[in-house]
N, C-alpha and C. Protein backbone atom coordinates (compact mmCIF):
# COMPACT_ATOMS: atom_id res chain seq x y z
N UNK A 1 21.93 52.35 18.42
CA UNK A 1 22.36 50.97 18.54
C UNK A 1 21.31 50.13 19.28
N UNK A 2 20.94 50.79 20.77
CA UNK A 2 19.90 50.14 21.20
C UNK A 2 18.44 49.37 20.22
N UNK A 3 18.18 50.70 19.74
CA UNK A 3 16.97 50.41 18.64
C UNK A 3 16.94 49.12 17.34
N UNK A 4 18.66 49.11 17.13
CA UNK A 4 18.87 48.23 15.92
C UNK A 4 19.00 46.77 16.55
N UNK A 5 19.25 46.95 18.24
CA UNK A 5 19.24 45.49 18.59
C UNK A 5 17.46 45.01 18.84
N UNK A 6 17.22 46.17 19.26
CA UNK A 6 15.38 45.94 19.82
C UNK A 6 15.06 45.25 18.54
N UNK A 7 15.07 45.63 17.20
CA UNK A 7 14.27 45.08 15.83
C UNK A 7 14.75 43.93 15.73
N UNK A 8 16.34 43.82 15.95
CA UNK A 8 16.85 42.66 15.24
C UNK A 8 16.94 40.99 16.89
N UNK A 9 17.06 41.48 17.91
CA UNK A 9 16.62 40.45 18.75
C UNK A 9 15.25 39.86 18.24
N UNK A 10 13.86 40.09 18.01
CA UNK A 10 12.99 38.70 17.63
C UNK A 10 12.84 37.84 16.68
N UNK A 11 14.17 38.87 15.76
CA UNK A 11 14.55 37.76 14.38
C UNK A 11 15.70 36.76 15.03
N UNK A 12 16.69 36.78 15.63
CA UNK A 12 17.49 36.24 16.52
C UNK A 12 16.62 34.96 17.50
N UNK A 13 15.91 35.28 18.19
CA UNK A 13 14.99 34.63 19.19
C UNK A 13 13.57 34.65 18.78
N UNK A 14 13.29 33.65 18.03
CA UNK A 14 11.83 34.04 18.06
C UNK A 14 10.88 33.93 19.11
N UNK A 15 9.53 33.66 19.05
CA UNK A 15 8.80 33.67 20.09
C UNK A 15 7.45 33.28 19.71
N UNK A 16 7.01 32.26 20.35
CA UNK A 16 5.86 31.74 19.62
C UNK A 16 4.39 32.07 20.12
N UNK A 17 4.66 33.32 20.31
CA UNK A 17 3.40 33.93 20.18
C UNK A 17 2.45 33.95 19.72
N UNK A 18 2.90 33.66 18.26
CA UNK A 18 2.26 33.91 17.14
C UNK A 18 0.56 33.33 16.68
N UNK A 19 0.90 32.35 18.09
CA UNK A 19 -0.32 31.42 17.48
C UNK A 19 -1.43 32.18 18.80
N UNK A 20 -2.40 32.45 17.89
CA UNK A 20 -3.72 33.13 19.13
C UNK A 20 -4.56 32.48 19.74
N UNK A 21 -4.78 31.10 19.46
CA UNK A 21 -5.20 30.32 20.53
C UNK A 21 -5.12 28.67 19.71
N UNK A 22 -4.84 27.50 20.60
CA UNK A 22 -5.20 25.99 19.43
C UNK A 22 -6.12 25.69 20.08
N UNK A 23 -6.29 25.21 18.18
CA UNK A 23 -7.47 25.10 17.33
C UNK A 23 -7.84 23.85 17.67
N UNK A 24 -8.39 23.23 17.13
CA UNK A 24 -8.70 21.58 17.06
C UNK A 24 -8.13 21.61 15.40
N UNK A 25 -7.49 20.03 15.63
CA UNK A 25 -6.45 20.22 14.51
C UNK A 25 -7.58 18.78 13.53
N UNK A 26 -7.14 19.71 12.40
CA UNK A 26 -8.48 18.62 11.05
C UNK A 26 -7.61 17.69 10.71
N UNK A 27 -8.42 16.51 10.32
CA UNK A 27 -7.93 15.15 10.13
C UNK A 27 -8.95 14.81 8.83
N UNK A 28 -8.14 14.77 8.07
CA UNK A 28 -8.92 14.35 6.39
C UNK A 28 -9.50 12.29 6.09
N UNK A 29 -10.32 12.10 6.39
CA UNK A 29 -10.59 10.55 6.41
C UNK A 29 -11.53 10.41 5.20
N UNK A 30 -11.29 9.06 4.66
CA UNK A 30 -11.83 9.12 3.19
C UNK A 30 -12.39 7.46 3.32
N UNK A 31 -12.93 6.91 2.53
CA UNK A 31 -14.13 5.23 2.32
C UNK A 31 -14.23 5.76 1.43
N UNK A 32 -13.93 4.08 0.58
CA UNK A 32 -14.50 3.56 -1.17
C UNK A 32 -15.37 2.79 -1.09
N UNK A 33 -15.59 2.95 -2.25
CA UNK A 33 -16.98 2.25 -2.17
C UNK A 33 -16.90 1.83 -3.65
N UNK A 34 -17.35 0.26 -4.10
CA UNK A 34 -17.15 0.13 -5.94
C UNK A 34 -18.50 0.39 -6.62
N UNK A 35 -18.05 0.69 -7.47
CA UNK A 35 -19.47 1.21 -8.47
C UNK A 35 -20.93 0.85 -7.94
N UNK A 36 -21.10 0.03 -7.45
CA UNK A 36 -22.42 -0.83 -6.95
C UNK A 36 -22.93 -0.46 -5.71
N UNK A 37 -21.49 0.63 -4.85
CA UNK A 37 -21.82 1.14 -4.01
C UNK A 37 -21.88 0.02 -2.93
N UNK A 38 -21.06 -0.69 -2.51
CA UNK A 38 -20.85 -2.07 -1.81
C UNK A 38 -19.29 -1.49 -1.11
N UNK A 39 -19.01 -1.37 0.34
CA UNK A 39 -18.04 -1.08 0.75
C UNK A 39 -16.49 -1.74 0.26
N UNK A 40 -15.18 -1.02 0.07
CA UNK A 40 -14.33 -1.26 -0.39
C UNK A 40 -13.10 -1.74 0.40
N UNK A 41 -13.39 -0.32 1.15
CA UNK A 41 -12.45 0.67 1.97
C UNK A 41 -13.13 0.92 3.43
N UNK A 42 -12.95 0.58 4.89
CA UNK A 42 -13.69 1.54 5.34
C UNK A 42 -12.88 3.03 5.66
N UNK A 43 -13.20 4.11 6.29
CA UNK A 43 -12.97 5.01 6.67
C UNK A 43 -11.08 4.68 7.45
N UNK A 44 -10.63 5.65 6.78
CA UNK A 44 -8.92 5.82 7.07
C UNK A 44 -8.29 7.07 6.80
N UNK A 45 -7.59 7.18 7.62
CA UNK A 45 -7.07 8.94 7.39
C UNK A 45 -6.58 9.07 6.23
N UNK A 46 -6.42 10.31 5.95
CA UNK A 46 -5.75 10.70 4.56
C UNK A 46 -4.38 11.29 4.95
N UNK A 47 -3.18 10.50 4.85
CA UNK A 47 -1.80 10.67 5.00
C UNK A 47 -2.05 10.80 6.24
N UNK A 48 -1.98 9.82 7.24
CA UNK A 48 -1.39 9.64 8.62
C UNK A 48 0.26 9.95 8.97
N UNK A 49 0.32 10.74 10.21
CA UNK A 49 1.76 10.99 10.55
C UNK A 49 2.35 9.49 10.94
N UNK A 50 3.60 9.48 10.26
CA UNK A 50 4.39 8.13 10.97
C UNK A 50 4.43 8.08 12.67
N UNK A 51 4.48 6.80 13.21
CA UNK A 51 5.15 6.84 14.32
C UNK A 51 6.32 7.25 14.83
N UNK A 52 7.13 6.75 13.98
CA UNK A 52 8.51 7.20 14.06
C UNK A 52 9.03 6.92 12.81
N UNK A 53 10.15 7.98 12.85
CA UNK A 53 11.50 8.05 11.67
C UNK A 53 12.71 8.36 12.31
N UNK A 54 13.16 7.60 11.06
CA UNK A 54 14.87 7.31 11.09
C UNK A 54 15.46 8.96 11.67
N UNK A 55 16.87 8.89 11.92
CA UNK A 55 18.00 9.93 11.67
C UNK A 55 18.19 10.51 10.80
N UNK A 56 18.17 9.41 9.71
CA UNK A 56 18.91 9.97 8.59
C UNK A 56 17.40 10.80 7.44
N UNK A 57 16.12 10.06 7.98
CA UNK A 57 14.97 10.39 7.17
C UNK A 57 14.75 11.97 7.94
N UNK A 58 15.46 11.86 9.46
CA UNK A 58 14.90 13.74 9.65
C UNK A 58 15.66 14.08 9.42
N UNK A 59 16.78 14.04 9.40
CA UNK A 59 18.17 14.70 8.56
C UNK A 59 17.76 15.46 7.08
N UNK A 60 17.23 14.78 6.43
CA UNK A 60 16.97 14.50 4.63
C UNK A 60 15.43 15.55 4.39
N UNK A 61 14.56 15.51 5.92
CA UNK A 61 13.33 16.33 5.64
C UNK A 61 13.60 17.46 6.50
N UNK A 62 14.98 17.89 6.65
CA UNK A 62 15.28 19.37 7.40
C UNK A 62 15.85 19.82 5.80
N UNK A 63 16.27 19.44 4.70
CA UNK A 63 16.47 19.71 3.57
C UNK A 63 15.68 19.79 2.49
N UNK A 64 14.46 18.96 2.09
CA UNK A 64 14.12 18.34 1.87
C UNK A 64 12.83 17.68 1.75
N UNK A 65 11.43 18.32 1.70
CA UNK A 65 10.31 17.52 2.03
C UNK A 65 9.47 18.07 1.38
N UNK A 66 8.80 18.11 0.28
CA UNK A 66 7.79 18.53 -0.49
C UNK A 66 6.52 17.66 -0.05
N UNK A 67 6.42 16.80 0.28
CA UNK A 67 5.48 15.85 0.65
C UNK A 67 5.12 16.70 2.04
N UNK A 68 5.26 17.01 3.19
CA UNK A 68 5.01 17.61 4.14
C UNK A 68 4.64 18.72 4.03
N UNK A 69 5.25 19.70 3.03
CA UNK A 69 4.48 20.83 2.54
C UNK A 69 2.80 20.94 1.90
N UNK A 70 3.09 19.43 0.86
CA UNK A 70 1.16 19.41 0.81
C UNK A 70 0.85 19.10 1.65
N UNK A 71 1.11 17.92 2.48
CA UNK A 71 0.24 18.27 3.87
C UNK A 71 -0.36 19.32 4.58
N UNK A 72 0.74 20.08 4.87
CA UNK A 72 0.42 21.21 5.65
C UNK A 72 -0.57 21.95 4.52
N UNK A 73 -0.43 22.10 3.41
CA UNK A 73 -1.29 22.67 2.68
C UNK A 73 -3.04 21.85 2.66
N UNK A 74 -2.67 20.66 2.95
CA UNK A 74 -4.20 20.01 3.06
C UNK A 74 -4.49 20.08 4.65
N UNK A 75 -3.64 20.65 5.62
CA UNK A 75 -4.21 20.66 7.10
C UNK A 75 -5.43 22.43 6.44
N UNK A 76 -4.50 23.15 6.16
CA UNK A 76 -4.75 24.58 5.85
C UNK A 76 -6.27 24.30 4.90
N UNK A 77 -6.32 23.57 3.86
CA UNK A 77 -7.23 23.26 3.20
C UNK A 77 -8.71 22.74 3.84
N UNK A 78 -8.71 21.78 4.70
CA UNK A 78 -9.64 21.35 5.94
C UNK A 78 -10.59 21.94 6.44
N UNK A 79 -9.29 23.22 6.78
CA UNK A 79 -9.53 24.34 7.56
C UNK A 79 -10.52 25.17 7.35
N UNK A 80 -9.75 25.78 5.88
CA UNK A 80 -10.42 26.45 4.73
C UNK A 80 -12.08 26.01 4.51
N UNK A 81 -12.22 24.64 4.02
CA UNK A 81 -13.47 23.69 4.02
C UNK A 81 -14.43 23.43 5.01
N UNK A 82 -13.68 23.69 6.26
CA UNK A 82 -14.62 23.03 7.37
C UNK A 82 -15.54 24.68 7.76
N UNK A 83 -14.52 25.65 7.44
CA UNK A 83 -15.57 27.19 7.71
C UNK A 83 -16.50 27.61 6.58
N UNK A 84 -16.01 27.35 5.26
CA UNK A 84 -16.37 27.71 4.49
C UNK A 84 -16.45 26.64 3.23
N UNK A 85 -17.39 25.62 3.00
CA UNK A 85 -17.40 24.49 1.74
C UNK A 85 -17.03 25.06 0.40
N UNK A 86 -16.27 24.83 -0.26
CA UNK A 86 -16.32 25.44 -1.72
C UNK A 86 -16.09 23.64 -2.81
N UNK A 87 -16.49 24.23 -4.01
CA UNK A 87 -16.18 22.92 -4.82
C UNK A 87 -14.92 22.77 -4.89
N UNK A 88 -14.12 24.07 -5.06
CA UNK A 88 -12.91 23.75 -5.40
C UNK A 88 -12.00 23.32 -4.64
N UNK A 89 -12.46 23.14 -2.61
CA UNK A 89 -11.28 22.96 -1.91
C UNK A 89 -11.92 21.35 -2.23
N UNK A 90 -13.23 20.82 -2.16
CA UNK A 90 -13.50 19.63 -2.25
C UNK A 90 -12.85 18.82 -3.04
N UNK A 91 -12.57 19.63 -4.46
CA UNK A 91 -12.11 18.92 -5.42
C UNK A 91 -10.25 18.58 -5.22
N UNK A 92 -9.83 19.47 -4.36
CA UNK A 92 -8.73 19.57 -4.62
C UNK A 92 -8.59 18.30 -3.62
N UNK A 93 -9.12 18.06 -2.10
CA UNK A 93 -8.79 17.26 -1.14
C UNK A 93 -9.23 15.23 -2.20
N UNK A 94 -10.75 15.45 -3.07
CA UNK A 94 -10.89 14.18 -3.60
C UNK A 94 -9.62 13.73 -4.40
N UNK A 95 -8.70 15.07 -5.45
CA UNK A 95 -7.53 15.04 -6.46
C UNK A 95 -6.25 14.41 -5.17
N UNK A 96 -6.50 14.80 -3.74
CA UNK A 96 -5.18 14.31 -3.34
C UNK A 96 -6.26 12.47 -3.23
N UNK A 97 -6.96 12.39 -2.89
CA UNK A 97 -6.83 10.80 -2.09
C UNK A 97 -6.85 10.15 -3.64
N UNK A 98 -7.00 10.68 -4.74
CA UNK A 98 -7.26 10.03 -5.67
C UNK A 98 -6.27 9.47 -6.05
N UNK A 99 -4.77 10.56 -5.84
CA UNK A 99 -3.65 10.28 -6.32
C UNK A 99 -3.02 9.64 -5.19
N UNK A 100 -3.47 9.61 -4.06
CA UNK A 100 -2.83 8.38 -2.59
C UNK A 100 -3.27 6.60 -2.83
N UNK A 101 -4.78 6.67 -3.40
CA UNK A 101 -4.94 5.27 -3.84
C UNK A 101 -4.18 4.73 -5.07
N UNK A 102 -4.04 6.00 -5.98
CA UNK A 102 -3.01 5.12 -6.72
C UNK A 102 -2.09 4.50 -6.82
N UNK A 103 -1.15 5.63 -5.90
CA UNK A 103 -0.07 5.47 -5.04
C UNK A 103 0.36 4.14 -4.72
N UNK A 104 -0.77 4.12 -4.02
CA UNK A 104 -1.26 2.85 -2.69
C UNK A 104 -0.88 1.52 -3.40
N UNK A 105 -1.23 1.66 -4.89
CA UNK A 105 -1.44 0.52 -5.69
C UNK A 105 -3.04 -0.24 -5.73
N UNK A 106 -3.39 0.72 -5.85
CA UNK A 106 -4.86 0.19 -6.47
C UNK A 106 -5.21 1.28 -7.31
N UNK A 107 -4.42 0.26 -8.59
CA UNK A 107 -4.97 0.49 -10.10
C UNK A 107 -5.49 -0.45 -10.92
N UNK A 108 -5.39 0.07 -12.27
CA UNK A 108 -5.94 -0.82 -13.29
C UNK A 108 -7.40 -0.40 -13.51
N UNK A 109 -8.37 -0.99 -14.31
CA UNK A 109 -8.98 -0.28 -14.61
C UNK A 109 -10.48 -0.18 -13.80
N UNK A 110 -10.54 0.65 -13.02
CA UNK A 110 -11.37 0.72 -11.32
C UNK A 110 -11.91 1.82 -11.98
N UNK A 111 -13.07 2.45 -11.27
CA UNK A 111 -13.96 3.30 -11.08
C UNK A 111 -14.66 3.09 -9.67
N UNK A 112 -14.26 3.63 -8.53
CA UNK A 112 -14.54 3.68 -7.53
C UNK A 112 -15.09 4.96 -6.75
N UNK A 113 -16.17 5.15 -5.73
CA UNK A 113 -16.69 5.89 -5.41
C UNK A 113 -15.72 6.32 -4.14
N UNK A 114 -15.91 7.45 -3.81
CA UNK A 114 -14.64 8.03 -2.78
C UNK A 114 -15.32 9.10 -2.36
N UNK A 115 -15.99 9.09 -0.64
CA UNK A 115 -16.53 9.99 0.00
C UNK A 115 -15.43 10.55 1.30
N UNK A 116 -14.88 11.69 2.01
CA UNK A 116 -14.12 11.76 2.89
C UNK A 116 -14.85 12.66 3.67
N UNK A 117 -14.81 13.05 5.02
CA UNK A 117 -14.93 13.60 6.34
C UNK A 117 -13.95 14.17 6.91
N UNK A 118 -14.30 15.63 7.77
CA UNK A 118 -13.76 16.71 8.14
C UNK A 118 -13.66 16.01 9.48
N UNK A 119 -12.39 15.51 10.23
CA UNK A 119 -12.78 15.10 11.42
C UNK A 119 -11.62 16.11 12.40
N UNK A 120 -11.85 16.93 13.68
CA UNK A 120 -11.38 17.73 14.16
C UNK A 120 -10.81 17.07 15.69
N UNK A 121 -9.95 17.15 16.00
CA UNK A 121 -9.57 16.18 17.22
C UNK A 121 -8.85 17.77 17.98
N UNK A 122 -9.33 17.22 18.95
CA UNK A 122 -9.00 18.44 20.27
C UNK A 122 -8.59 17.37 21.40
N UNK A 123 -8.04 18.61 22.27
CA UNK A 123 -8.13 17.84 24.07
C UNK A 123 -9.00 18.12 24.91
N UNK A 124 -10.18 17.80 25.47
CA UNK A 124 -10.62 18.45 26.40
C UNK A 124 -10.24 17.75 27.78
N UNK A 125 -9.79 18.62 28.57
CA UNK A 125 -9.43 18.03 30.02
C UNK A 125 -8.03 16.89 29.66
N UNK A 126 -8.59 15.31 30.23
CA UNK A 126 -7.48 14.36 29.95
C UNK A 126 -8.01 13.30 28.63
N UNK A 127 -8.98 13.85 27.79
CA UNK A 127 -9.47 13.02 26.84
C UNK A 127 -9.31 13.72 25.26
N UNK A 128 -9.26 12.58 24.59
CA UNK A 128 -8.82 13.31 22.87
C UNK A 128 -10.19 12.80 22.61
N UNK A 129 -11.09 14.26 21.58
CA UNK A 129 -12.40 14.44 21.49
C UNK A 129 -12.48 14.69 19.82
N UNK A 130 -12.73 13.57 19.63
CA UNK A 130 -13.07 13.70 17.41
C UNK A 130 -14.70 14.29 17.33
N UNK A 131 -14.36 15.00 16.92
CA UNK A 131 -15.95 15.76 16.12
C UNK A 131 -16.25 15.98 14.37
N UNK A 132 -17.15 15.05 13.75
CA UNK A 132 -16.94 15.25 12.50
C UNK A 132 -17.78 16.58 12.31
N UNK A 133 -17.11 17.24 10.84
CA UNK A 133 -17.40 18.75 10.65
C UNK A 133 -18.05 19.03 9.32
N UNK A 134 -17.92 18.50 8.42
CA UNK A 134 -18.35 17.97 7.40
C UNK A 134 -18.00 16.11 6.47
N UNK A 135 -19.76 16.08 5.96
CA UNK A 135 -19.12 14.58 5.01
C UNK A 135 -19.37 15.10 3.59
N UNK A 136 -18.72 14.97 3.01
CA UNK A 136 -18.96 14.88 1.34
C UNK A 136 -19.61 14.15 0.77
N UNK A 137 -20.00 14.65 -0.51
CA UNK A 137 -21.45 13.51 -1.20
C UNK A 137 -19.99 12.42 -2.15
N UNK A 138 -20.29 11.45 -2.34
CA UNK A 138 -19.76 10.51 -3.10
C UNK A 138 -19.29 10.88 -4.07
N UNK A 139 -17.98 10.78 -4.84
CA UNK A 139 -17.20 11.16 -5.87
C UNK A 139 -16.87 9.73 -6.54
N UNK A 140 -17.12 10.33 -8.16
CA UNK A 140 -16.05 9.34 -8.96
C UNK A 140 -15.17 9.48 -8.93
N UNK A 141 -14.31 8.31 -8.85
CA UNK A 141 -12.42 8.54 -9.13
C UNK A 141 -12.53 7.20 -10.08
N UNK A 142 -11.04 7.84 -10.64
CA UNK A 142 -10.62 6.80 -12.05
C UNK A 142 -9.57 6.10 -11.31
N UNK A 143 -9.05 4.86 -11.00
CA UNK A 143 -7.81 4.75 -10.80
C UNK A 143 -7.13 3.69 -11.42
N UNK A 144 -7.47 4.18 -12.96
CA UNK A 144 -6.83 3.49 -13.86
C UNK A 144 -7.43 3.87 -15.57
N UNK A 145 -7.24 3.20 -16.64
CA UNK A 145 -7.81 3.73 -17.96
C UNK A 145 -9.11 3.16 -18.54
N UNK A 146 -10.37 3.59 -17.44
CA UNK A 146 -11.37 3.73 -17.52
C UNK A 146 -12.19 4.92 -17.70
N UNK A 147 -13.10 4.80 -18.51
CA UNK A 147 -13.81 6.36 -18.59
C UNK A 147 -15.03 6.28 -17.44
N UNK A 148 -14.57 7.67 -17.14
CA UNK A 148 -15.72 8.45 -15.67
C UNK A 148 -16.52 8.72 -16.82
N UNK A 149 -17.79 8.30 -15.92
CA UNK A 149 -19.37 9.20 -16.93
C UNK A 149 -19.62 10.43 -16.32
């Protein structure tokens, strides 16, 4: 009996051990730029946390939140990118801001250049310390029914 409570108490209580030391946490920031290469956009995070939400909006995302899941999948992605560059995490982070400006409402028929930055924010002591980690070379995005060359 003893033994079956030993296993089953840290499923009961967890314990947040788990984490082996924090990290400096990545912050995805992105600037457009229009075809001519003439600023659009300057530099702005990619999906900033709200200040605050409703009751009923944390109520609804304790059920509920697919949108917070890619996030966390683009914190993990950053991550992924900032140790190791691949095309494909690049491509995947340009495919999210591509589909946030659309979002945003800037469509129609655009062809805009879209470069983003690995930016890592820590604490040291009593100060919050941004260190960029990587910049990306300039990307086409469509954000609308124009053809990319």
């Amino acid at each position: 009996m003893f033994n079956v409570l030993k296993l089953a108490l840290p499923a009961i209580i967890p314990s947040w051990n788990f984490f082996d030391i924090i990290a400096p946490s990545p912050r995805i920031e992105f600037a457009c730029w229009d075809i001519d290469e003439k600023p659009v956009q300057d530099w702005q995070e990619l999906r900033p946390r709200p200040q605050s939400i409703s009751i009923f909006t944390m109520t609804r995302r304790l059920l509920w939140n697919p949108r917070w899941n890619e996030n966390l999948y683009l914190v993990s992605l950053a991550e992924r990118h900032a140790a190791n560059p691949t095309f494909h995490s690049e491509g995947e982070i340009i495919q999210r801001i591509q589909y946030d400006l659309i979002e945003g409402g800037q469509k129609g028929n655009q062809i805009c250049l879209v470069q983003f930055r690995l930016m890592f924010v820590k604490r040291e002591q009593n100060q919050v310390v941004r260190e960029q980690h990587f910049l990306s070379e300039k990307h086409k995005v469509l954000l609308g029914d124009a053809d990319v060359d």
